[in-house]
Protein backbone atom coordinates (compact mmCIF):
# COMPACT_ATOMS: atom_id res chain seq x y z
CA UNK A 1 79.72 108.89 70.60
CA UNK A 2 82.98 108.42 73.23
CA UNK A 3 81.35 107.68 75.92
CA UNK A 4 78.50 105.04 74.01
CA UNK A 5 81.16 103.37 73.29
CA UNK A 6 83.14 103.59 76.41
CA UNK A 7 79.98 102.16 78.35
CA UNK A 8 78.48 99.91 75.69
CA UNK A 9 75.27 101.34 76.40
CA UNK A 10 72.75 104.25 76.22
CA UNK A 11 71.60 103.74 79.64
CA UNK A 12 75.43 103.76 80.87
CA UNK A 13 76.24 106.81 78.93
CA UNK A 14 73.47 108.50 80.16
CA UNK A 15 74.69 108.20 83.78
CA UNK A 16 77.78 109.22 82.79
CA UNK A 17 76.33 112.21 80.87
CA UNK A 18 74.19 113.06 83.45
CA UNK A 19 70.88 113.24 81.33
CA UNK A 20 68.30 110.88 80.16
CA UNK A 21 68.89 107.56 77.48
CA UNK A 22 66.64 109.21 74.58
CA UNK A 23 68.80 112.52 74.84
CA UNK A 24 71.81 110.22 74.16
CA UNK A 25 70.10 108.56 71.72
CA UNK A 26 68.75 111.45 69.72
CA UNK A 27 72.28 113.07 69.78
CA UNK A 28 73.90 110.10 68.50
CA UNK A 29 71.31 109.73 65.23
CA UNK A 30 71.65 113.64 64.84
CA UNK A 31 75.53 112.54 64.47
CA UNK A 32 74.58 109.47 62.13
CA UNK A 33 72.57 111.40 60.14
CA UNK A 34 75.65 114.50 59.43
CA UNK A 35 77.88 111.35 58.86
CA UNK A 36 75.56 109.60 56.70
CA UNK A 37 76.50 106.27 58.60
CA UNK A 38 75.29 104.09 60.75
CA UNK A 39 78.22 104.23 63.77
CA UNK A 40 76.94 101.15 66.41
CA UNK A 41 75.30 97.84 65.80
CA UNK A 42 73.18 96.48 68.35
CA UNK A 43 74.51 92.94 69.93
CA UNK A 44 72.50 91.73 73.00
CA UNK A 45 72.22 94.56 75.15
CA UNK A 46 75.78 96.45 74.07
CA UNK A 47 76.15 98.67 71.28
CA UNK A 48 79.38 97.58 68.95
CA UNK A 49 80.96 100.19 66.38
CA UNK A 50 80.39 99.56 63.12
CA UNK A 51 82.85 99.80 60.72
CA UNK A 52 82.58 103.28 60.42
CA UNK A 53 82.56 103.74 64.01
CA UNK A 54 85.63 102.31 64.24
CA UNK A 55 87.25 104.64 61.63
CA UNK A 56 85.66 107.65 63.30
CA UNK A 57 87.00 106.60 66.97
CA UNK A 58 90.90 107.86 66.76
CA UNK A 59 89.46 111.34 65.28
CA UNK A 60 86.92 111.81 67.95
CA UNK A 61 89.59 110.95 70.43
CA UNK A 62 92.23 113.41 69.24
CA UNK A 63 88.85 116.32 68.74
CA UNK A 64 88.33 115.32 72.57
CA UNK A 65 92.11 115.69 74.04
CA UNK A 66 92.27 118.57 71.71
CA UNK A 67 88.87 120.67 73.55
CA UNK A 68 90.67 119.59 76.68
CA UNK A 69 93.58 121.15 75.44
CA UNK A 70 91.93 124.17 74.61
CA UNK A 71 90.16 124.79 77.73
CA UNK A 72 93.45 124.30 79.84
CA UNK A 73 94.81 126.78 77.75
CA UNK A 74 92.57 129.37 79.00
CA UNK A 75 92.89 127.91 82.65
CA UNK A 76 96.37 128.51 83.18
CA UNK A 77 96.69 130.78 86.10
CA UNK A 78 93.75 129.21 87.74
CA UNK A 79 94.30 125.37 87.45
CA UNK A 80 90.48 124.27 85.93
CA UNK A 81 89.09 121.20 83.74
CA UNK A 82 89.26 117.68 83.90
CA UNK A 83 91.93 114.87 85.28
CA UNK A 84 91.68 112.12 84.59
CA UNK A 85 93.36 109.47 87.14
CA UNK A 86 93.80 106.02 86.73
CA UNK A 87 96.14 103.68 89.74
CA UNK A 88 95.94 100.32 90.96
CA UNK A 89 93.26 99.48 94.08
CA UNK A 90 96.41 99.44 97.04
CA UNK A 91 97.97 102.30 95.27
CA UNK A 92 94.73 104.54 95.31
CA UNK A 93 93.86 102.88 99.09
CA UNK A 94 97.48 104.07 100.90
CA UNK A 95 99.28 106.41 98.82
CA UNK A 96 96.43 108.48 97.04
CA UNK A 97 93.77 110.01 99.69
CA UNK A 98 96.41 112.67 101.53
CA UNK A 99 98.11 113.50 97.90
CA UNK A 100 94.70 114.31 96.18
CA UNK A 101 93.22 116.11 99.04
CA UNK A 102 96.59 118.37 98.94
CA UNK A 103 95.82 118.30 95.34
CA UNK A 104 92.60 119.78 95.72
CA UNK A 105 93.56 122.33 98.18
CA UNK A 106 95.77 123.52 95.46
CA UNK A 107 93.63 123.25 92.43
CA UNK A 108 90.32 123.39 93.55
CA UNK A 109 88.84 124.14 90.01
CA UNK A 110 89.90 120.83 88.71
CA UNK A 111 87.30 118.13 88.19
CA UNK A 112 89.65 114.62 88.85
CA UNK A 113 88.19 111.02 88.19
CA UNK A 114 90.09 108.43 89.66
CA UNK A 115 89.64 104.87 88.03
CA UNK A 116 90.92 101.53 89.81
CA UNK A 117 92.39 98.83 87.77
CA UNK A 118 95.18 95.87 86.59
CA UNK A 119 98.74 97.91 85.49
CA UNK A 120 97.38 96.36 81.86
CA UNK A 121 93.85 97.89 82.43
CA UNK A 122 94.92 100.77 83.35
CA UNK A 123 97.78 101.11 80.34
CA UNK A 124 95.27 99.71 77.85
CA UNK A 125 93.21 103.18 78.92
CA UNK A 126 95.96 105.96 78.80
CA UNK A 127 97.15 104.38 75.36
CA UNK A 128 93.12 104.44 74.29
CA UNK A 129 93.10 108.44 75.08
CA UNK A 130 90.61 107.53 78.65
CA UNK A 131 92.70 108.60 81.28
CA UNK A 132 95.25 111.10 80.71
CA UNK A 133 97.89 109.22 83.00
CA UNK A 134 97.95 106.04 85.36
CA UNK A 135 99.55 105.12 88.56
CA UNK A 136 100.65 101.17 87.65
CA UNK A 137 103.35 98.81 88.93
CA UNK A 138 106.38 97.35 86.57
CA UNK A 139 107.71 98.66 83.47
CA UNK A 140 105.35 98.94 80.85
CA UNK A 141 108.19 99.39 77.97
CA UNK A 142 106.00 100.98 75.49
CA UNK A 143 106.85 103.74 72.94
CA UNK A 144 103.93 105.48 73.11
CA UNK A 145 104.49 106.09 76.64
CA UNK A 146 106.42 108.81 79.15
CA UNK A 147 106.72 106.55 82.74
CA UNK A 148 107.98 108.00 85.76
CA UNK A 149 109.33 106.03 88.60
CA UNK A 150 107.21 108.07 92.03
CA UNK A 151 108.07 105.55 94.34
CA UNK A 152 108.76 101.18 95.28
CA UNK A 153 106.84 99.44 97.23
CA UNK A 154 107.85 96.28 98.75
CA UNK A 155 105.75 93.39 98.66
CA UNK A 156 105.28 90.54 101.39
CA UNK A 157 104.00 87.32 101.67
CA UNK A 158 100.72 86.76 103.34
CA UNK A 159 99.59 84.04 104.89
CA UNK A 160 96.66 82.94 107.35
CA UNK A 161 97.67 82.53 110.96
CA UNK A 162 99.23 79.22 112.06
CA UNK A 163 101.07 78.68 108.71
CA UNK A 164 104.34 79.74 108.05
CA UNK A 165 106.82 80.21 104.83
CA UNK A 166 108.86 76.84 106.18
CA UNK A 167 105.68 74.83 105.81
CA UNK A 168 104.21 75.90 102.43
CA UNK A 169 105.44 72.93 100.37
CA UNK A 170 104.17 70.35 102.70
CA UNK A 171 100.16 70.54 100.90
CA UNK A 172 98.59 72.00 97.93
CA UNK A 173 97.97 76.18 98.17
CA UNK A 174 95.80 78.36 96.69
CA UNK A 175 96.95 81.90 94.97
CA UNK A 176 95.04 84.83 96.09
CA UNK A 177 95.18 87.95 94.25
CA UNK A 178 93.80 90.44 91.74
CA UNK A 179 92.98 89.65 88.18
CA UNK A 180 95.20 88.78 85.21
CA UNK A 181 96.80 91.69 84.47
CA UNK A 182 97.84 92.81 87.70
CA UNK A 183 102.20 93.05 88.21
CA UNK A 184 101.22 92.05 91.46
CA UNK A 185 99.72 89.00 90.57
CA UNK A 186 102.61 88.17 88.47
CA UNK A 187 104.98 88.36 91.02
CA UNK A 188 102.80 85.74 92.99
CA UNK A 189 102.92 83.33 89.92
CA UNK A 190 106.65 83.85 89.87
CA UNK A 191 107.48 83.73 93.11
CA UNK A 192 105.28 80.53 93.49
CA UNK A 193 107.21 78.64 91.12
CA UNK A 194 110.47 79.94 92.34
CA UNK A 195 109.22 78.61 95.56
CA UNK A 196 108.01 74.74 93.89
CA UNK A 197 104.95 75.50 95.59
CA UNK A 198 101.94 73.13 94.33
CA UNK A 199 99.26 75.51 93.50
CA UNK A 200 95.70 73.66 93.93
CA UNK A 201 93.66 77.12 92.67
CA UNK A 202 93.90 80.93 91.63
CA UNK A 203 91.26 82.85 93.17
CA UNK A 204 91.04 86.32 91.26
CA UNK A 205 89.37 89.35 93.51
CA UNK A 206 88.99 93.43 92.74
CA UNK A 207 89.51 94.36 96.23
CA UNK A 208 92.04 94.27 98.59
CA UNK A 209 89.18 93.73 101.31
CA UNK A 210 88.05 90.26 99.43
CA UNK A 211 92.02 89.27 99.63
CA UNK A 212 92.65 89.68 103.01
CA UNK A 213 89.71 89.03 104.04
CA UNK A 214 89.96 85.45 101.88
CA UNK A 215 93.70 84.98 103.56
CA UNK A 216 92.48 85.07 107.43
CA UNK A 217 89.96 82.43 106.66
CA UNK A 218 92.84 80.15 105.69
CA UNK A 219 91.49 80.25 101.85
CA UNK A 220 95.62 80.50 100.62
CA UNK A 221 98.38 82.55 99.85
CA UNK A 222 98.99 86.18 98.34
CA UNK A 223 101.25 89.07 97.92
CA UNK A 224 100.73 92.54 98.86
CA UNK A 225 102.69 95.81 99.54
CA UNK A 226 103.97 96.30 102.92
CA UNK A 227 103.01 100.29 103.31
CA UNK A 228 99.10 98.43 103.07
CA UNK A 229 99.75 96.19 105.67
CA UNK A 230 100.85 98.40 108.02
CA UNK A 231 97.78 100.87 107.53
CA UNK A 232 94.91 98.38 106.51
CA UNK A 233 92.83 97.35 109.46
CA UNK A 234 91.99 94.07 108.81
CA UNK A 235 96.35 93.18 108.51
CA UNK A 236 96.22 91.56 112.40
CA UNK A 237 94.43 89.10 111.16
CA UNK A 238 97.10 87.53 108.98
CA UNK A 239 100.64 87.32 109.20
CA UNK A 240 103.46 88.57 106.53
CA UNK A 241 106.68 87.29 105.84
CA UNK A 242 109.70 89.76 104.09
CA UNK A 243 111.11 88.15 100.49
CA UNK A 244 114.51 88.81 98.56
CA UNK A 245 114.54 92.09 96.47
CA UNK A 246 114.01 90.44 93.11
CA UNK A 247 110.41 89.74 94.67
CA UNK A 248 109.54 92.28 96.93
CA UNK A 249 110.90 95.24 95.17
CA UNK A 250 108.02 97.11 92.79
CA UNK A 251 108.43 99.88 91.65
CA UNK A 252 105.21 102.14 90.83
CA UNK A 253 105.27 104.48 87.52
CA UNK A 254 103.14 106.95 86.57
CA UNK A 255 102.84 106.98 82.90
CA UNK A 256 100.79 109.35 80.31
CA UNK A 257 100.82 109.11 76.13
CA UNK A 258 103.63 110.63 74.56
CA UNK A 259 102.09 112.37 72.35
CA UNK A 260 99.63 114.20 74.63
CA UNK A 261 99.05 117.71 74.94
CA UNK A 262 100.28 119.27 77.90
CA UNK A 263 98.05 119.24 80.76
CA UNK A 264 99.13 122.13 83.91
CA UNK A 265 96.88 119.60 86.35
CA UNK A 266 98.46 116.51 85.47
CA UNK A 267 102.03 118.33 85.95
CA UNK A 268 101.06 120.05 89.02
CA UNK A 269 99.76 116.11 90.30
CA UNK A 270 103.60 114.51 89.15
CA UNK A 271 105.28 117.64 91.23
CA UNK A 272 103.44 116.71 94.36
CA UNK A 273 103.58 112.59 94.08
CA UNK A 274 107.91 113.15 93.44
CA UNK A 275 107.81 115.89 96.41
CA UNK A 276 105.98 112.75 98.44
CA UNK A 277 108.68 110.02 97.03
CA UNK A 278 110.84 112.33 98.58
CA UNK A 279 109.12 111.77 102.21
CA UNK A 280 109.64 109.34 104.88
């Protein structure tokens, strides 16, 4: 039922499942018929919940963090279960590899998923119960959160070669950046204002390839962190410019719900990223 509507579709949850659409689809009317209720409506090619689906959703949440719970409980001498992961596409490109791979080495029984998306993607899912905590940028001021300041980032300007901050104002520019959503992108709209810039276009990518990539070929203008410049390959082929503090500093949270249960994994994960703050 989760993951249906997670996916939007029996083929989707399926993959996720790792078994075939009918076995989804027989499990789901076996649950129907207990309920006596129909839980999805078919729209297009997505399943919606129905009414009742959408009363049923919070309890099948809180029945899923609770057999999590319960397994971990079990599990405590030998880390085991699930993680689930969620930080932005730079984040999970510089910082994550090394920390999860030391992760690993010291829970190696511990299945992790690691999702990519916006700070308000990513939110939206630890406050829906789908990830149990998220690496984001900015303050998400939210009671239903715990955040955790793990480190700042500082973010530069980047522009194609042969064009330099003095010159910006002299023609229309185009933003480059990820999608609504993202704090990064933010500080671009602010910081393009604050500069009287005339913006001509927003382009909107999901990969940090696509922006850079979209910046060399003289496309326009974007912000990114400076610990990605210096390790991404394709960063020679644009140039980056420092900006004042209220700009460039980000700071990057990890946050989790509140009222979770606690999860050994996700504590063991926090101890290691604020041992890694802690390194030059």
């Amino acid at each position: 039922f989760l993951m249906v509507n997670r996916t939007g579709t029996l083929g989707a949850a399926a993959r996720q499942l790792h078994c075939v659409p009918s076995n989804v689809s027989a499990r789901l009317r076996q649950l129907e018929e207990q309920l006596n209720a129909a839980l999805f409506m078919r729209r297009g090619q997505r399943l919606r919940l129905t009414p009742a689906g959408e009363r049923l959703l919070p309890y099948a949440e809180q029945l899923e963090e609770l057999c999590q719970a319960a397994w971990r409980s079990v599990h405590t001498d030998e880390l085991a279960g699930n993680l689930r992961l969620g930080a932005m596409e730079t984040t999970a490109a510089v910082w994550l590899p090394e920390a999860l791979a030391r992760f690993h080495r010291d829970a190696p029984r511990v299945n992790l998923t690691l999702a990519t998306g916006t700070s308000r993607h990513l939110i939206e899912q630890v406050l829906a119960g789908e990830l149990d905590a998220a690496l984001i940028a900015g303050a998400p001021d939210h009671p239903g959160l715990i955040e955790e300041t793990v480190w700042h980032e500082e973010l530069m300007l980047v522009l194609p070669p042969g064009i330099s901050p003095d010159n910006l104002t002299e023609a229309p520019v185009c933003l480059i950046g990820f999608a609504v959503g993202c704090h990064y992108r933010e500080r671009l709209e602010r910081w393009s204002q604050q500069a009287e810039l005339k913006v001509s276009a927003r382009q909107n990518y999901g990969s940090v390839e696509a922006i850079l990539g979209s910046i060399a070929a003289g496309m326009g203008v974007g912000l990114l962190p400076r610990s990605l410049l210096e390790q991404h390959p394709r960063a020679p082929l644009v140039k980056a410019y420092h900006l004042p503090p209220a700009i460039a500093d980000t700071p990057t949270r990890l946050v989790r719900r509140r009222d979770a249960p606690e999860h050994p994994a996700l504590n063991l994960l926090m101890e290691q990223l604020a041992a890694r703050c802690l390194t030059p």
